[in-house]
N, C-alpha and C. Protein backbone atom coordinates (compact mmCIF):
# COMPACT_ATOMS: atom_id res chain seq x y z
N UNK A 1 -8.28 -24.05 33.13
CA UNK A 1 -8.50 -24.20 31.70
C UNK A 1 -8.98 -22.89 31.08
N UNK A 2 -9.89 -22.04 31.89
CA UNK A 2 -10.47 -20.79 31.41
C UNK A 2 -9.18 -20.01 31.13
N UNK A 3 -8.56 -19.97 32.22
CA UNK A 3 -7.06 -18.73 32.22
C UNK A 3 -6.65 -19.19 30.87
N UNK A 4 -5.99 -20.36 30.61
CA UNK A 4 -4.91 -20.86 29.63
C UNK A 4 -6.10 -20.26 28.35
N UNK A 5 -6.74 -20.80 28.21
CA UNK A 5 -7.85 -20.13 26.96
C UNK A 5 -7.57 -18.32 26.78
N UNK A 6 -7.67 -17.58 28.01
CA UNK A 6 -8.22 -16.58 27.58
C UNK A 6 -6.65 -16.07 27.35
N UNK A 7 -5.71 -16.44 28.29
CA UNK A 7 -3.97 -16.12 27.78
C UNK A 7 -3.72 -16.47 26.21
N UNK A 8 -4.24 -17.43 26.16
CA UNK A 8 -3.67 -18.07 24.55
C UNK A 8 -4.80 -16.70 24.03
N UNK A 9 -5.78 -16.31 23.85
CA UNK A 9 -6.48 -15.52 22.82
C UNK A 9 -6.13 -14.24 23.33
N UNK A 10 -5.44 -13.70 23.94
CA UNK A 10 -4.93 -12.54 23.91
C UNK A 10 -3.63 -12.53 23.50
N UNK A 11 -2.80 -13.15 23.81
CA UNK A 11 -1.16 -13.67 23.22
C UNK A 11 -1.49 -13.57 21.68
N UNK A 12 -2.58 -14.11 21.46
CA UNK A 12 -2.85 -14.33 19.86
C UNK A 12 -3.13 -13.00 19.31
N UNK A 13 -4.05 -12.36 20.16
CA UNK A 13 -4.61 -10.99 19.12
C UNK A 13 -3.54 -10.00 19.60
N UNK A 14 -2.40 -10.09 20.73
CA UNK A 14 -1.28 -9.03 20.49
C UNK A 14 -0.26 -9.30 19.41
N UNK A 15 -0.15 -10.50 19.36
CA UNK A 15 1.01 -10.95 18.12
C UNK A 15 0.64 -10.56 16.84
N UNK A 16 -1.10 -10.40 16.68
CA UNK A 16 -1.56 -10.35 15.11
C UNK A 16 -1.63 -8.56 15.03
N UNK A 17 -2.32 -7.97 16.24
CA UNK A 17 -2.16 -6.77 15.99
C UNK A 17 -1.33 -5.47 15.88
N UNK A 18 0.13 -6.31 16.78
CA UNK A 18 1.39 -5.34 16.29
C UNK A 18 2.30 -5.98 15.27
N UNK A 19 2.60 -7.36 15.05
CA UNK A 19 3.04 -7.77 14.05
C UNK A 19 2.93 -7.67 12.77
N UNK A 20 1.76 -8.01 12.78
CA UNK A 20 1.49 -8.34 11.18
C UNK A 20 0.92 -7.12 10.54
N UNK A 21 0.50 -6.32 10.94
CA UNK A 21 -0.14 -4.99 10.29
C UNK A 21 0.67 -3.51 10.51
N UNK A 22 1.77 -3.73 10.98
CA UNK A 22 2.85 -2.83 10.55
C UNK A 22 3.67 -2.58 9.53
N UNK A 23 3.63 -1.43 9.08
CA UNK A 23 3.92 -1.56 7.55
C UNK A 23 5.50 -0.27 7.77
N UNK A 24 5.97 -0.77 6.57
CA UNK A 24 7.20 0.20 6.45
C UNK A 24 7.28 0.53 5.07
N UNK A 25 7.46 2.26 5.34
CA UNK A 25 7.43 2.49 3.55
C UNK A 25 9.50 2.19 3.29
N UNK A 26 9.02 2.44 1.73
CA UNK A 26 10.18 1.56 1.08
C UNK A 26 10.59 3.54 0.27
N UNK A 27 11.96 3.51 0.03
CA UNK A 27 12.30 4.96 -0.16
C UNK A 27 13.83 4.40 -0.95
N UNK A 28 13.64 3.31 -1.53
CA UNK A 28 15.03 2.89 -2.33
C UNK A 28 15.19 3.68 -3.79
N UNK A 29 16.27 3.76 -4.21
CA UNK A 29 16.49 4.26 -5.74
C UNK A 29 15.74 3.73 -6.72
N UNK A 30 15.31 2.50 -6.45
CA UNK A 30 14.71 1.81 -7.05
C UNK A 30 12.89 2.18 -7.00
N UNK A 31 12.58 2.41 -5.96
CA UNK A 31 11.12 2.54 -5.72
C UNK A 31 11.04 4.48 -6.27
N UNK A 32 12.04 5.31 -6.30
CA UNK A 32 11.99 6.60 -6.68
C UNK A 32 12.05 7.08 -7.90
N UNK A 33 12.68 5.73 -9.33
CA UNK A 33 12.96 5.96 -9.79
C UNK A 33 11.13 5.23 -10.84
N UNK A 34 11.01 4.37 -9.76
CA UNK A 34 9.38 3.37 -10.40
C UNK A 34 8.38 5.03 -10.49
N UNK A 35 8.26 6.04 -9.08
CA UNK A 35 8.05 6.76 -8.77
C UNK A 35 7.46 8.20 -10.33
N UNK A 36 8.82 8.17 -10.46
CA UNK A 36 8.95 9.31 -11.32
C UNK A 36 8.56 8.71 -12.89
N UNK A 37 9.27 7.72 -13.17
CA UNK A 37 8.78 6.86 -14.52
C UNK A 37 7.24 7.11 -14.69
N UNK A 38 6.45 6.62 -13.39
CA UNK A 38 4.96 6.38 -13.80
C UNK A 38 4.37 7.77 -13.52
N UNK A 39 4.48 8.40 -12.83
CA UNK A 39 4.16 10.03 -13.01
C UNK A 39 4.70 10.50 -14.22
N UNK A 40 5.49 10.09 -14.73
CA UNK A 40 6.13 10.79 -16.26
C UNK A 40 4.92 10.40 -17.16
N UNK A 41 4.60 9.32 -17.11
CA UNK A 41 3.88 8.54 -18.05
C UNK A 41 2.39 9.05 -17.95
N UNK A 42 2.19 8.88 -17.14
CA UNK A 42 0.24 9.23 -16.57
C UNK A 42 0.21 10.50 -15.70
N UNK A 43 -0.51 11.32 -16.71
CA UNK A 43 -0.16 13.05 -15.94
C UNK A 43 -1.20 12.91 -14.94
N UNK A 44 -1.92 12.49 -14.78
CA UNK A 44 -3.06 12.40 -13.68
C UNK A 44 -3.06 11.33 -12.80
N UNK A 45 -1.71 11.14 -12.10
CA UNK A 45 -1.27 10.83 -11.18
C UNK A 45 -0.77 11.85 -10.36
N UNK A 46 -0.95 11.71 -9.39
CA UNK A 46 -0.49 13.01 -7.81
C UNK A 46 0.65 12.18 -7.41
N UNK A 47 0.17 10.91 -6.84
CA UNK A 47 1.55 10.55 -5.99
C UNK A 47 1.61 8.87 -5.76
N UNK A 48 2.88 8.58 -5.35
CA UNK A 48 2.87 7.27 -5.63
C UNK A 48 3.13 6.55 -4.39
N UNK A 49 2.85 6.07 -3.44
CA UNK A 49 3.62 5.58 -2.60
C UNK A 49 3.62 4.13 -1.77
N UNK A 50 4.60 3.39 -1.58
CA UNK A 50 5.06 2.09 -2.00
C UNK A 50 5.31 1.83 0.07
N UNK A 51 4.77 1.10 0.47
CA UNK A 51 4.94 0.36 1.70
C UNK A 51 4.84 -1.11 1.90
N UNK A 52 5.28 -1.93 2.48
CA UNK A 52 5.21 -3.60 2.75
C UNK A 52 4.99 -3.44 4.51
N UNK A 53 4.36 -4.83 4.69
CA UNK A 53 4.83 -5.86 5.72
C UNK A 53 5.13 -7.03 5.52
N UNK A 54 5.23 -7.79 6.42
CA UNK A 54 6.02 -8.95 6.25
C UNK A 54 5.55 -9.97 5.36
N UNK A 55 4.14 -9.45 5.38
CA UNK A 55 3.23 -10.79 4.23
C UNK A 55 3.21 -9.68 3.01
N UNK A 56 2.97 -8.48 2.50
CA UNK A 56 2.25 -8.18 1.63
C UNK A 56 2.90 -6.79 0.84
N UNK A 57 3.39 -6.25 0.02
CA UNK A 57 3.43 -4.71 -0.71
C UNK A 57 2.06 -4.19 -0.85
N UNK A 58 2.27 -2.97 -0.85
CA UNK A 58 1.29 -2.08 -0.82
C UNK A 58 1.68 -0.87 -1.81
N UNK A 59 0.89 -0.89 -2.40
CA UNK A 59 1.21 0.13 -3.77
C UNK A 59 0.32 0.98 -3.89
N UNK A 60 0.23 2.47 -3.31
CA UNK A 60 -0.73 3.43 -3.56
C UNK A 60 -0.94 4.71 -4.43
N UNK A 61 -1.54 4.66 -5.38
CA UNK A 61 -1.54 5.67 -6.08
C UNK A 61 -2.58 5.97 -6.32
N UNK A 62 -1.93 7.95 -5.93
CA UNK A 62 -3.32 8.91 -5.84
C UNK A 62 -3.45 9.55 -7.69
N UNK A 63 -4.49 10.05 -7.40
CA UNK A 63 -5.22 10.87 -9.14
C UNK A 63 -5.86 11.99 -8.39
N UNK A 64 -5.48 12.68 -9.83
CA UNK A 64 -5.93 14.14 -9.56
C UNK A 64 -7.32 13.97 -9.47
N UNK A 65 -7.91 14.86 -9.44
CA UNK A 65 -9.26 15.01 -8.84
C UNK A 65 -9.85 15.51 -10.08
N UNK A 66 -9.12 15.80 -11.37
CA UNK A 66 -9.99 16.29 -12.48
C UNK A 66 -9.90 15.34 -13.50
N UNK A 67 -10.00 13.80 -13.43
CA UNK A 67 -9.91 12.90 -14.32
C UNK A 67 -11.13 12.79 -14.71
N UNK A 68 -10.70 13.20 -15.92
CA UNK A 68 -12.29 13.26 -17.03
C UNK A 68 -12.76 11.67 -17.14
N UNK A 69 -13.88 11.42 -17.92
CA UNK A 69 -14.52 9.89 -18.04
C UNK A 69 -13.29 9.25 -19.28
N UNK A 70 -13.21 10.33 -20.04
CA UNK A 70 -13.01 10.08 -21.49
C UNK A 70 -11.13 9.30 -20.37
N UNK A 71 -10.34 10.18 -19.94
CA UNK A 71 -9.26 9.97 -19.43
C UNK A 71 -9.15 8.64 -18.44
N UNK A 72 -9.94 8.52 -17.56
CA UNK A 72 -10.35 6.89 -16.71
C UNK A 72 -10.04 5.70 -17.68
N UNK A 73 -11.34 5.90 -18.99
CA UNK A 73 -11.03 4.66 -19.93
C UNK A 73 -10.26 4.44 -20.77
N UNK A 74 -9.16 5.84 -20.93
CA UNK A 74 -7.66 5.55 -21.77
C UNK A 74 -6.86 4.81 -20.61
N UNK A 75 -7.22 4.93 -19.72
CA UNK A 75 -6.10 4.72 -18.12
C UNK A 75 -6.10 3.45 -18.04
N UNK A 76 -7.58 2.66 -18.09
CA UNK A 76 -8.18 1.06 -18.05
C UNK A 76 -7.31 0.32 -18.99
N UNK A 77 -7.69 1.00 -20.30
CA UNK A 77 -6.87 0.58 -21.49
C UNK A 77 -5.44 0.08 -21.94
N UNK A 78 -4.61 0.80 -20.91
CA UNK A 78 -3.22 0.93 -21.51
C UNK A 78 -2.84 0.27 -20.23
């Protein structure tokens, strides 16, 4: 009964830890074109970049490092 326990909770935490938390970035016309639009729009954006797994998207976007206060709460705003 111990074995079958400790097989089942390792079976479990290999399936959760290479499965599910592998991510693949996304590089479609579509995600390059979201890309450039929102950098057009908001100059104090650096970079944009777009990954999924099987449960979830992941949408990351960096800012410059000189975003004034006054610039943050036009950003909140719009």
């Amino acid at each position: 009964m111990k074995k079958l326990l400790l097989l089942t909770t390792v079976l479990g935490l290999a399936a959760t830890a290479s499965g599910c938390t592998s991510y693949t970035s996304i590089d479609t016309e579509q995600v390059v074109q979201f890309e450039q639009d929102i950098t057009s729009q908001y100059k104090h954006i650096d970079d944009v970049e777009m990954k999924y797994s099987p449960t979830t998207l992941h949408v990351q976007v960096r800012l410059d490092d000189k975003l004034s206060k006054e610039d943050h709460l036009i950003s909140c705003i719009n």
